[in-house]
PDB file of N, CA and C in Angstrom:
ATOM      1  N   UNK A   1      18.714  -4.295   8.954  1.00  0.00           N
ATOM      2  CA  UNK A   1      18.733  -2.941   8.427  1.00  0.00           C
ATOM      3  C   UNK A   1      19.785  -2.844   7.330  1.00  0.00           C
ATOM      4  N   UNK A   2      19.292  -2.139   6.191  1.00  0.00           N
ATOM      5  CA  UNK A   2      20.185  -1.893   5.142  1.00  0.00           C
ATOM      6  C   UNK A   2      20.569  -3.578   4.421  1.00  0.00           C
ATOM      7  N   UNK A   3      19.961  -4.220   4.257  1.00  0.00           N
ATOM      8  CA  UNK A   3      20.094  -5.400   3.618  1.00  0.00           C
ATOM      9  C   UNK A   3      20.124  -5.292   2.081  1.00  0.00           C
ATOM     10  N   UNK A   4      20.712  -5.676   1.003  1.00  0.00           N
ATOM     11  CA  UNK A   4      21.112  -5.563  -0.270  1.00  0.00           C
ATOM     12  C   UNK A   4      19.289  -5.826  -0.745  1.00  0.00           C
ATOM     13  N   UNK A   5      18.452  -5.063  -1.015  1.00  0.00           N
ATOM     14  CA  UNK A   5      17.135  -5.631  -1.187  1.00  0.00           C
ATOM     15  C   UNK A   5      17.014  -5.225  -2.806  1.00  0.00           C
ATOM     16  N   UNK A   6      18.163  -4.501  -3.492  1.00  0.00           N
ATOM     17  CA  UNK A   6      17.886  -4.351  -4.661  1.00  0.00           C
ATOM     18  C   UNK A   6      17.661  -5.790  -5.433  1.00  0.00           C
ATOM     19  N   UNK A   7      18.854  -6.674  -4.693  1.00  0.00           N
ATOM     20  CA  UNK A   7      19.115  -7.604  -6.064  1.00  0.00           C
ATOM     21  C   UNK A   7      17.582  -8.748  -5.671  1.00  0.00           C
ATOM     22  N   UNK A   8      17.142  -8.616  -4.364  1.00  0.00           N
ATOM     23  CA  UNK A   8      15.453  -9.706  -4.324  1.00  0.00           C
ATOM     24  C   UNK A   8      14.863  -8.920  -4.991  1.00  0.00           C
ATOM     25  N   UNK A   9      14.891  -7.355  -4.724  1.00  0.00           N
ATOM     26  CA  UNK A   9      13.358  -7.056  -5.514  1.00  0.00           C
ATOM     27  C   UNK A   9      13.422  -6.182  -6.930  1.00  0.00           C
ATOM     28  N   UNK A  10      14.655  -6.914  -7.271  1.00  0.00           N
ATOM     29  CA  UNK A  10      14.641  -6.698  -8.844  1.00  0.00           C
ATOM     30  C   UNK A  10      13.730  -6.558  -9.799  1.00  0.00           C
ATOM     31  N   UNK A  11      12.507  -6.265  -9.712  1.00  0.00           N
ATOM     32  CA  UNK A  11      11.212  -5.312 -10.630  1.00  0.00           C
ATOM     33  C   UNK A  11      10.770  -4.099 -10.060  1.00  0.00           C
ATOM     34  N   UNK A  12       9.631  -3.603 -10.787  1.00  0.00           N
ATOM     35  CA  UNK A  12       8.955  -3.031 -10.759  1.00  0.00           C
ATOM     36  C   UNK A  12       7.611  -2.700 -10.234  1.00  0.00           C
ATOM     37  N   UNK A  13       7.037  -2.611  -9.840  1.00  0.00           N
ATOM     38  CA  UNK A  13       5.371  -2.771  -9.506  1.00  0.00           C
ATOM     39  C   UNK A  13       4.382  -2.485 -10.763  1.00  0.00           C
ATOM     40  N   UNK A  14       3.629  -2.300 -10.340  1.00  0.00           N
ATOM     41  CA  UNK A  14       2.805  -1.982 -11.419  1.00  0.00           C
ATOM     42  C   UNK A  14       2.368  -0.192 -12.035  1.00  0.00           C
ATOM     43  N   UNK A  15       2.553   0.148 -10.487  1.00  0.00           N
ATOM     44  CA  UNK A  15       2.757   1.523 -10.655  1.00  0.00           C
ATOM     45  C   UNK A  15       3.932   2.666 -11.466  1.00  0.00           C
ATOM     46  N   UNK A  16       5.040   1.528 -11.734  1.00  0.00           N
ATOM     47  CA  UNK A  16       6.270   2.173 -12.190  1.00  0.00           C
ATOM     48  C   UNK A  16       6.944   2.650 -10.732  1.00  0.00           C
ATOM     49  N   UNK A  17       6.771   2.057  -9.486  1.00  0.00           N
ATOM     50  CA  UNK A  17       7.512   2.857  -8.611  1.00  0.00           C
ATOM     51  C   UNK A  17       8.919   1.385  -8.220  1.00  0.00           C
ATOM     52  N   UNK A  18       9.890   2.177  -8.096  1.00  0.00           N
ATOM     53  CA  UNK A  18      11.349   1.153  -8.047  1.00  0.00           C
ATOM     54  C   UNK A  18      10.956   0.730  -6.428  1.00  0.00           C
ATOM     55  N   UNK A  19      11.037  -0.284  -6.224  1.00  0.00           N
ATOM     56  CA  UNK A  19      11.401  -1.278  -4.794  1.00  0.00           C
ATOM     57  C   UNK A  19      12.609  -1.024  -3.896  1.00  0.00           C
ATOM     58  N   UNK A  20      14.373  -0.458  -4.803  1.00  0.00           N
ATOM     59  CA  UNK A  20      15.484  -0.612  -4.377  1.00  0.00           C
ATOM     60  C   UNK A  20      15.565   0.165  -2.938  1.00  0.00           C
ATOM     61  N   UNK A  21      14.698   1.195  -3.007  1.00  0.00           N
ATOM     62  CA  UNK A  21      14.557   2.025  -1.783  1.00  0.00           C
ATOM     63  C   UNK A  21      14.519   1.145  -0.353  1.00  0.00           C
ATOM     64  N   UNK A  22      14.245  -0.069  -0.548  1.00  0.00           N
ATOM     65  CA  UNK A  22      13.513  -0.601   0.686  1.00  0.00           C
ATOM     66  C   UNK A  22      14.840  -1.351   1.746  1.00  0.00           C
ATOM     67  N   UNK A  23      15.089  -0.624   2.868  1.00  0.00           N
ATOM     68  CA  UNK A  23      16.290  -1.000   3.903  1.00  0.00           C
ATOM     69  C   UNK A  23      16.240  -1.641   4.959  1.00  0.00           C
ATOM     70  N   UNK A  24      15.032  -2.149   5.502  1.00  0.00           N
ATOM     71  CA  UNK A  24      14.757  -2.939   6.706  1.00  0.00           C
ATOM     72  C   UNK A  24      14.147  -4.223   6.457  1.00  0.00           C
ATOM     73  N   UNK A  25      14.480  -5.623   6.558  1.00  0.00           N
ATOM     74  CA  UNK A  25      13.834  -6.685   6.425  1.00  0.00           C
ATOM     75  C   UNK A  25      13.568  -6.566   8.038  1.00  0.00           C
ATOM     76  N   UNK A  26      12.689  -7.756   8.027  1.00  0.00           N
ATOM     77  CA  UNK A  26      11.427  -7.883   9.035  1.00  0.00           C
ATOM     78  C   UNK A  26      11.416  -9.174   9.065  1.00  0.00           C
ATOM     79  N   UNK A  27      12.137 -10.379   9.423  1.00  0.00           N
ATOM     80  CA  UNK A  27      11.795 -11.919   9.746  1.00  0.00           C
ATOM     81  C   UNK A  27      10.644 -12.023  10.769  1.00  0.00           C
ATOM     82  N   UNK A  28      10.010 -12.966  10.381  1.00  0.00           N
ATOM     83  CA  UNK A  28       8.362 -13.385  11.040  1.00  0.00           C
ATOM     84  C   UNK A  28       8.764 -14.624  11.412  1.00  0.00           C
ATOM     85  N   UNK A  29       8.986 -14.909  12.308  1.00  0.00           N
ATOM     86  CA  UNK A  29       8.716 -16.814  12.807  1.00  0.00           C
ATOM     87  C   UNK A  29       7.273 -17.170  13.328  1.00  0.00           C
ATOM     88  N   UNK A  30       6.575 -17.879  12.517  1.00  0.00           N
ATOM     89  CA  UNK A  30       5.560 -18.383  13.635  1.00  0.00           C
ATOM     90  C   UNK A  30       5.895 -19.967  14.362  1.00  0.00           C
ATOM     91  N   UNK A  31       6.290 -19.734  15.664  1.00  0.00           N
ATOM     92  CA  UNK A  31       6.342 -20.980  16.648  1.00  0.00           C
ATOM     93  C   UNK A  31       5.230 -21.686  16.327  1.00  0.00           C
ATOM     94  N   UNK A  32       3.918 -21.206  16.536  1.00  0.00           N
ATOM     95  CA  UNK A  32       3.182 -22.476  16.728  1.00  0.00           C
ATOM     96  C   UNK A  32       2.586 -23.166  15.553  1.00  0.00           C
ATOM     97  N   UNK A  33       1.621 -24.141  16.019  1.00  0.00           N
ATOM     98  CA  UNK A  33       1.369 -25.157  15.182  1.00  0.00           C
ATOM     99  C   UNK A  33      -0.356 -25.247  14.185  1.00  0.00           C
ATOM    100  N   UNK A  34      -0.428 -23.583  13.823  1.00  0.00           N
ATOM    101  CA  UNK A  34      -1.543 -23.180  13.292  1.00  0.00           C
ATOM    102  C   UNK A  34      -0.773 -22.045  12.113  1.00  0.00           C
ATOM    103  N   UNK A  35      -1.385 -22.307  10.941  1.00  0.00           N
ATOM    104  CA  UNK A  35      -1.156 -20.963  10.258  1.00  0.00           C
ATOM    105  C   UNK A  35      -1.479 -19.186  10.955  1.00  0.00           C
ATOM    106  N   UNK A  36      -0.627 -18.455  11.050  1.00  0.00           N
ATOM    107  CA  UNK A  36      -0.875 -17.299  11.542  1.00  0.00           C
ATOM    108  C   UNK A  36      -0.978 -16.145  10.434  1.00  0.00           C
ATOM    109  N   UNK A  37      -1.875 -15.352  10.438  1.00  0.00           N
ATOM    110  CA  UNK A  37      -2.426 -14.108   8.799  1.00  0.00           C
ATOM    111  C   UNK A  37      -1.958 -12.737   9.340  1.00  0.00           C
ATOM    112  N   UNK A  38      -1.174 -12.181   8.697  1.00  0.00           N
ATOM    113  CA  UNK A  38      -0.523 -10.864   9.716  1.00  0.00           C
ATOM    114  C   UNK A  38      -1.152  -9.858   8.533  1.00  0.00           C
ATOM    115  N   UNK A  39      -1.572  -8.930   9.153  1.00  0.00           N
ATOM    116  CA  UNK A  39      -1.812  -7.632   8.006  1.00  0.00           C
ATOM    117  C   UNK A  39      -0.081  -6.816   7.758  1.00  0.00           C
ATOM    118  N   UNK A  40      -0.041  -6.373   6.705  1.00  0.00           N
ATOM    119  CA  UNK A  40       1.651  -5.497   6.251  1.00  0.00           C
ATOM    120  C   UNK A  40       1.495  -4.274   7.195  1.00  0.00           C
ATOM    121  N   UNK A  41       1.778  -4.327   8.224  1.00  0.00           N
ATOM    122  CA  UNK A  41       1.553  -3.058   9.385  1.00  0.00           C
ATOM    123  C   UNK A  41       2.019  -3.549  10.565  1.00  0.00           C
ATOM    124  N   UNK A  42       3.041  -2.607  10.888  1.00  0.00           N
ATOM    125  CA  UNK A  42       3.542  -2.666  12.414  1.00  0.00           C
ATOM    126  C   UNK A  42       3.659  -1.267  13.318  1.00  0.00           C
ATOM    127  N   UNK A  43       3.247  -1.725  14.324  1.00  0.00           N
ATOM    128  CA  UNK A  43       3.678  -0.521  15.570  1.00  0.00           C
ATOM    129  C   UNK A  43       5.255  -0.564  15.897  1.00  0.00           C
ATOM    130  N   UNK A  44       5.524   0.428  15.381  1.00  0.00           N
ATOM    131  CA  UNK A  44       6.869   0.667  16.570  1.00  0.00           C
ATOM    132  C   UNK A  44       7.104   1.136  17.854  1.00  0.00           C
ATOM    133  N   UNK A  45       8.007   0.726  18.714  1.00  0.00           N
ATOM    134  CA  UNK A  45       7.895   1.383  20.041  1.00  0.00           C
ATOM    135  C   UNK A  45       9.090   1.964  20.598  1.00  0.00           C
ATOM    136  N   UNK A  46       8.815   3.191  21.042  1.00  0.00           N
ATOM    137  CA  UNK A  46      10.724   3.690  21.191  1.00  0.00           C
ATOM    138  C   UNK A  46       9.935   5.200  21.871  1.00  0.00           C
ATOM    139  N   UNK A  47      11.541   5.463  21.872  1.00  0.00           N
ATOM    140  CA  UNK A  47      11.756   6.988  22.679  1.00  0.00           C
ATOM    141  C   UNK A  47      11.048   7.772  21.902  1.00  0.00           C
ATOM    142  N   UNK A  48      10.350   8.105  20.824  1.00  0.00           N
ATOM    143  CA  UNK A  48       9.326   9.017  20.256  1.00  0.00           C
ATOM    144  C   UNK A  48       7.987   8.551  20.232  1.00  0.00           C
ATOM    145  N   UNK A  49       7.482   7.790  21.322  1.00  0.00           N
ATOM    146  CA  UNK A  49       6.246   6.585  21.165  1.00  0.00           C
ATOM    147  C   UNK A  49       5.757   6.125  20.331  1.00  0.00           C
ATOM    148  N   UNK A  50       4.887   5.719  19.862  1.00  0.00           N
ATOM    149  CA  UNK A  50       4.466   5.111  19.444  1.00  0.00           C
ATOM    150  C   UNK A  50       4.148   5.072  17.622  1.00  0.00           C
ATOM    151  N   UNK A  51       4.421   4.802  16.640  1.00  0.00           N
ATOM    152  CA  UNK A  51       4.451   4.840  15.370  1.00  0.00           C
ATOM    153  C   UNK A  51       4.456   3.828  14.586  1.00  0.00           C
ATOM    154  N   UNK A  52       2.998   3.717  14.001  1.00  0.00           N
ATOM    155  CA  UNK A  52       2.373   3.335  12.996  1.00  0.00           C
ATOM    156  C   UNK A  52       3.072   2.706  11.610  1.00  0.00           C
ATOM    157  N   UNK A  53       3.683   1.921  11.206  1.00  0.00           N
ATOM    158  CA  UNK A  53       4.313   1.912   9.983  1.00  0.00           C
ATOM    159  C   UNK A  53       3.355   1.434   9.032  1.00  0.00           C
ATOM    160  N   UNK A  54       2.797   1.683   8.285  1.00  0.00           N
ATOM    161  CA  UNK A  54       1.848   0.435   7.654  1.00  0.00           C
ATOM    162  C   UNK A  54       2.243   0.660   5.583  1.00  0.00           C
ATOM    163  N   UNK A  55       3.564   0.403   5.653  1.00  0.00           N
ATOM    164  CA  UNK A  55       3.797   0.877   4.233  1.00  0.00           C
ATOM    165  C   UNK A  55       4.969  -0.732   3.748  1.00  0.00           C
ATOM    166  N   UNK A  56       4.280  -1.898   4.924  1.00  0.00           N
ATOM    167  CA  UNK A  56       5.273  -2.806   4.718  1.00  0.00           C
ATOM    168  C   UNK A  56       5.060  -3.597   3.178  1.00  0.00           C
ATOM    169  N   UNK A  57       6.120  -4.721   2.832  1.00  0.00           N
ATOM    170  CA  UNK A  57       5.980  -5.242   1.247  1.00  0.00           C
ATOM    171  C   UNK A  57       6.672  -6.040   1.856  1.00  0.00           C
ATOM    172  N   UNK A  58       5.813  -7.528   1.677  1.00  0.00           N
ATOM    173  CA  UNK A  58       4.544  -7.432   0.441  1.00  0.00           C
ATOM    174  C   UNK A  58       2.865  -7.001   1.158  1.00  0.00           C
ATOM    175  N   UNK A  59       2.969  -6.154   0.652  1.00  0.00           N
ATOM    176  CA  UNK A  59       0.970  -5.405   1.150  1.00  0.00           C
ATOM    177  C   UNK A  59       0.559  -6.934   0.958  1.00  0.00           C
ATOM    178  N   UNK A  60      -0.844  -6.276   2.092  1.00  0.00           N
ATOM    179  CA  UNK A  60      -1.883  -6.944   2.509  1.00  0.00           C
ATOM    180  C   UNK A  60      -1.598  -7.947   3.237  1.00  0.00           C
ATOM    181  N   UNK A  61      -1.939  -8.889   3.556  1.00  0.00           N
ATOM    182  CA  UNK A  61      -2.219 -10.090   4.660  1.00  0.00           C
ATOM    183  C   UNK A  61      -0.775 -10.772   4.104  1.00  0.00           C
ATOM    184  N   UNK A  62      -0.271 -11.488   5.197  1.00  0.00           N
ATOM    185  CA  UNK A  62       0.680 -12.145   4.962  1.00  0.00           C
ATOM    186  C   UNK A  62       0.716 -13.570   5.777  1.00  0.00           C
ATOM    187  N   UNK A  63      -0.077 -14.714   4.924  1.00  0.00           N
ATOM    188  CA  UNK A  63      -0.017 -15.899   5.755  1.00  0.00           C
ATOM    189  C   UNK A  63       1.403 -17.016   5.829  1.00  0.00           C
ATOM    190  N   UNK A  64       1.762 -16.977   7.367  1.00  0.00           N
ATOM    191  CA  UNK A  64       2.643 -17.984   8.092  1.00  0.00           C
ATOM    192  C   UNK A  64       2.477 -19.029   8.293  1.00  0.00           C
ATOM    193  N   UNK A  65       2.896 -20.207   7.842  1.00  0.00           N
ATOM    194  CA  UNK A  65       2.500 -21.562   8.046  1.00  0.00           C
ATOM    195  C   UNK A  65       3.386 -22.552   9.273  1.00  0.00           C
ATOM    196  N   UNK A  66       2.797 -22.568  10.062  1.00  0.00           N
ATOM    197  CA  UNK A  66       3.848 -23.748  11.054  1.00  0.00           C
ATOM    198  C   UNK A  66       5.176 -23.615  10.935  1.00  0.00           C
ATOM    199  N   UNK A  67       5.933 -22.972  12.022  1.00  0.00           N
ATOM    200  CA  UNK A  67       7.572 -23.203  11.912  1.00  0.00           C
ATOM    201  C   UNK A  67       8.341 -22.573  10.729  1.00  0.00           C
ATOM    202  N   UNK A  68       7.472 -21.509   9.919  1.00  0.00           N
ATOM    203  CA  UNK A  68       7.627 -20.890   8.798  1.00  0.00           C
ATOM    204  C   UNK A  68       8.375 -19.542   9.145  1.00  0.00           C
ATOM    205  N   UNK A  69       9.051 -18.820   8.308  1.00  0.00           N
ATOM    206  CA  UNK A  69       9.940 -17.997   8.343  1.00  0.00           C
ATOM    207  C   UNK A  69       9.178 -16.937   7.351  1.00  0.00           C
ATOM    208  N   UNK A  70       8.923 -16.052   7.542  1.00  0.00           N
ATOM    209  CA  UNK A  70       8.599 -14.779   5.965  1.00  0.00           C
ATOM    210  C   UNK A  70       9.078 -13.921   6.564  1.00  0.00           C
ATOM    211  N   UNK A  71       8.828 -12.585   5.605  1.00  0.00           N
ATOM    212  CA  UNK A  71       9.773 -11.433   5.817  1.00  0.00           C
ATOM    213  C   UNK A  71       8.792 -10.071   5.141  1.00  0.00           C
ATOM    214  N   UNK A  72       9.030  -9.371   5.967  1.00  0.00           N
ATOM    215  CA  UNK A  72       8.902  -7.607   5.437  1.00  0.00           C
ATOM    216  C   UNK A  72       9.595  -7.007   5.001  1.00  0.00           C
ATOM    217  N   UNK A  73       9.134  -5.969   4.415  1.00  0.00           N
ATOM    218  CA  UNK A  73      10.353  -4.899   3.820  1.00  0.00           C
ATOM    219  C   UNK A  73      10.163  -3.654   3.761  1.00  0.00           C
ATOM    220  N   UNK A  74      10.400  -2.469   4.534  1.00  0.00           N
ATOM    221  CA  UNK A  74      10.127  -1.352   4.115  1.00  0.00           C
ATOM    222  C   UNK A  74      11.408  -0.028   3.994  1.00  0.00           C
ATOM    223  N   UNK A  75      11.201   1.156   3.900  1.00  0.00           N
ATOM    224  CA  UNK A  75      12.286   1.786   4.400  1.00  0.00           C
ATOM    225  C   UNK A  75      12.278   2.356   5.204  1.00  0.00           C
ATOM    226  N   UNK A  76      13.023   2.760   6.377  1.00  0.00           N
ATOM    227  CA  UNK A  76      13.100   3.200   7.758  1.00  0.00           C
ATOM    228  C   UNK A  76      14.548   4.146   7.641  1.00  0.00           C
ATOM    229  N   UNK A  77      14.059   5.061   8.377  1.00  0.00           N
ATOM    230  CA  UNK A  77      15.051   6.430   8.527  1.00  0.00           C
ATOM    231  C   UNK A  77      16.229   5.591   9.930  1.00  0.00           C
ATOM    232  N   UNK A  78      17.481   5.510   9.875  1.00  0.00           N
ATOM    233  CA  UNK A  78      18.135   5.196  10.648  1.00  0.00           C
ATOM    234  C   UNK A  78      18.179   5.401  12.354  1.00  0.00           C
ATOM    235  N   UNK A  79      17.346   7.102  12.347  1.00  0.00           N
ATOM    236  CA  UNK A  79      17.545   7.830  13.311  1.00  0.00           C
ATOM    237  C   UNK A  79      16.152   6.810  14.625  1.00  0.00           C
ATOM    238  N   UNK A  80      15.316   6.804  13.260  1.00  0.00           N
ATOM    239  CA  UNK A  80      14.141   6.310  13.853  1.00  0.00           C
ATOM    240  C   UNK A  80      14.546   4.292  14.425  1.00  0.00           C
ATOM    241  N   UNK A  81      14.993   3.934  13.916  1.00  0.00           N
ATOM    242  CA  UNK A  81      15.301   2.415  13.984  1.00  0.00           C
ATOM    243  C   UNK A  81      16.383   2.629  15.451  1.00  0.00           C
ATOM    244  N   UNK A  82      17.155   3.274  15.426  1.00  0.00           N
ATOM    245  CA  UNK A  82      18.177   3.357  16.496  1.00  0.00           C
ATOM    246  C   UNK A  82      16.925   3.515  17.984  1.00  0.00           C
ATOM    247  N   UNK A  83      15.921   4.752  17.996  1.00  0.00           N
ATOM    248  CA  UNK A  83      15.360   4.700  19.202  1.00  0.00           C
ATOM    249  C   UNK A  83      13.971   3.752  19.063  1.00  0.00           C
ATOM    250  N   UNK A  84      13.735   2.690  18.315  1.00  0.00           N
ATOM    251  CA  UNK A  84      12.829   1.941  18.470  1.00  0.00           C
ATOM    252  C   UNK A  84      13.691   0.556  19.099  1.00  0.00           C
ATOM    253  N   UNK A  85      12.316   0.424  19.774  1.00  0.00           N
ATOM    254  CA  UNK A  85      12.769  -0.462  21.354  1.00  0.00           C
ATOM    255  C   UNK A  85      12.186  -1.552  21.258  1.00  0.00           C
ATOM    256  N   UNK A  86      11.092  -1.891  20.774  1.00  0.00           N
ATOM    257  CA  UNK A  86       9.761  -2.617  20.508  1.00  0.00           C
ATOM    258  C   UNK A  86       8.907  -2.444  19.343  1.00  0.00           C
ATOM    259  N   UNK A  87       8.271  -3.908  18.833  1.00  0.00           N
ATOM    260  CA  UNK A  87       7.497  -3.882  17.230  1.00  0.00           C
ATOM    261  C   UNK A  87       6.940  -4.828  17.671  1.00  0.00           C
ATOM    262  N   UNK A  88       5.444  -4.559  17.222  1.00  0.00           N
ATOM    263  CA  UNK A  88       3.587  -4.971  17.664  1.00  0.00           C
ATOM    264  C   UNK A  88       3.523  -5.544  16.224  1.00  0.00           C
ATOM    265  N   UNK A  89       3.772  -6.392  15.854  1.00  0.00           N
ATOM    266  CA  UNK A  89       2.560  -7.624  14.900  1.00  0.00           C
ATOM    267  C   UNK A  89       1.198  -7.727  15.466  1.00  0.00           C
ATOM    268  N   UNK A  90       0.167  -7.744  14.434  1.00  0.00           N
ATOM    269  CA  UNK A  90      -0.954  -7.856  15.195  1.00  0.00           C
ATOM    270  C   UNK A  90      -1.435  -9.312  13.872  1.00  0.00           C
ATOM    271  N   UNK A  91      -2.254 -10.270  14.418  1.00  0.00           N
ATOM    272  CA  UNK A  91      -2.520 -11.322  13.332  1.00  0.00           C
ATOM    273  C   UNK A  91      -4.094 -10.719  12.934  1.00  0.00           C
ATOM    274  N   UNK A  92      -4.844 -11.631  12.219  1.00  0.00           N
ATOM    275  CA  UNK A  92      -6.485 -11.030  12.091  1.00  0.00           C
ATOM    276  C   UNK A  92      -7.253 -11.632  12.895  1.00  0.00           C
ATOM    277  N   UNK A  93      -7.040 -12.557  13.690  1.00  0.00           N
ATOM    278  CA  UNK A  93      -7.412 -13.243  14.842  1.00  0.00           C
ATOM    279  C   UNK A  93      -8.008 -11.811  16.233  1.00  0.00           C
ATOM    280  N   UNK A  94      -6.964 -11.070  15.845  1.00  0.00           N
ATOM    281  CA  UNK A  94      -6.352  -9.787  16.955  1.00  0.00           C
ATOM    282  C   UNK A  94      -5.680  -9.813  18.039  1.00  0.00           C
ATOM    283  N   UNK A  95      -4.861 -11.083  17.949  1.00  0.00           N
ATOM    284  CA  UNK A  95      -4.062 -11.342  18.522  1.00  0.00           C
ATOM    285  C   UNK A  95      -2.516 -10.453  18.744  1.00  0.00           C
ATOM    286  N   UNK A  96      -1.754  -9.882  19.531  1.00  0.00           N
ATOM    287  CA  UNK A  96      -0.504  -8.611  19.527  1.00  0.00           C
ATOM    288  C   UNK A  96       0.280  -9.976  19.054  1.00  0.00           C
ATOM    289  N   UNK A  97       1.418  -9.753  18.922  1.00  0.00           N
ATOM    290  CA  UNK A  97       2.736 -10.650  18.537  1.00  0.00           C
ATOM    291  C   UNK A  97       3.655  -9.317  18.969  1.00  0.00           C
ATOM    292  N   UNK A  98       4.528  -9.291  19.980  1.00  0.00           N
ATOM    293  CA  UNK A  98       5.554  -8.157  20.585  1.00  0.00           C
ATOM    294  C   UNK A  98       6.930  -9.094  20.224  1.00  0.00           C
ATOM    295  N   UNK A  99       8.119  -7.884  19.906  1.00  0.00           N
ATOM    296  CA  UNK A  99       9.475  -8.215  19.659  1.00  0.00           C
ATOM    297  C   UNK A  99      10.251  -7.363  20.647  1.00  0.00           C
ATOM    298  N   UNK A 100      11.206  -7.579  21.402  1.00  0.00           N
ATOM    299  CA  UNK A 100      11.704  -6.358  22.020  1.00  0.00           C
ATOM    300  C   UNK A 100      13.157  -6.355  20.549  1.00  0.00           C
ATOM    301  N   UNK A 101      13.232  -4.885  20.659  1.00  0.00           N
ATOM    302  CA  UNK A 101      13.866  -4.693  19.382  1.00  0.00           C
ATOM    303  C   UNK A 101      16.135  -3.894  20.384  1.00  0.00           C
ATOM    304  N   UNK A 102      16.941  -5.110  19.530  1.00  0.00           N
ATOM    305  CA  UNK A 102      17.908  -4.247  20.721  1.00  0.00           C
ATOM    306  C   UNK A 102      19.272  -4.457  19.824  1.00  0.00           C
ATOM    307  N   UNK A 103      20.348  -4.099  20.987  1.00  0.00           N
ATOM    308  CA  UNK A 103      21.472  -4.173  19.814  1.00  0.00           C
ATOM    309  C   UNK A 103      21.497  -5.543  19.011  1.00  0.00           C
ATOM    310  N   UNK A 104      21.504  -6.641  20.026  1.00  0.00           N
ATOM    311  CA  UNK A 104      21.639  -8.010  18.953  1.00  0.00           C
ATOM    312  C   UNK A 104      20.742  -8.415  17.846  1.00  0.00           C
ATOM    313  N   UNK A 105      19.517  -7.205  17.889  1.00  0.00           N
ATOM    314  CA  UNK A 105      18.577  -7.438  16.596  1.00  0.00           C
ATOM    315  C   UNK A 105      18.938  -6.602  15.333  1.00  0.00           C
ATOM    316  N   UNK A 106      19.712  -5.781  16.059  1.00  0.00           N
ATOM    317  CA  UNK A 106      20.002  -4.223  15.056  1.00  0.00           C
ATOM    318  C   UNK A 106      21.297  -5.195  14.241  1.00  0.00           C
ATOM    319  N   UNK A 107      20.717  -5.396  12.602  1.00  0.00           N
ATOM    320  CA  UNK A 107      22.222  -5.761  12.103  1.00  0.00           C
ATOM    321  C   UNK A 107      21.883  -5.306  10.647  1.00  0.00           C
TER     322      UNK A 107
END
């Protein structure tokens, strides 16, 4: 949370809309030994149930290769990140991917 994301996403889009806004990275590990295709959309899970994020970057499908590391990015209201407990990856397979989300993740 709150990671310096100005100086990675130093452009623009195409739309003219600025990137610097964006405060939550999102590390993806895939363990196993198959490429995994995630759509830019996660469930959150917390004390206000259940919520939809689907405004992650980089949009659209995001393929993981073996033992590979990628990352999300969006912006998240603090209030909301503090009571989220849990985050649902889903691959296109339709497979869930669950994180329990806690203080030692919150940094």
């Amino acid at each position: 949370m709150n990671s310096p994301l100005e100086e990675i996403f130093g452009f623009k889009c195409c739309y003219g809309v600025l990137t610097y806004d964006q405060n939550l990275e999102i590390h993806l590990e895939n363990t196993s030994n198959r490429a995994v295709v995630v759509p830019s959309y996660v469930d959150m899970k917390g004390d206000y149930g259940t919520l939809r994020i689907d405004n992650l970057m980089p949009a659209g499908d995001l393929c993981i290769e073996p033992f590979d590391v990628r990352a999300f990015y969006c912006y998240m209201e603090d209030e909301t990140w503090s009571a989220t407990r849990e985050l649902v990856f889903y691959d296109t397979a339709g497979k869930e991917h669950r994180a329990q989300v806690g203080e030692g993740t919150r940094k």
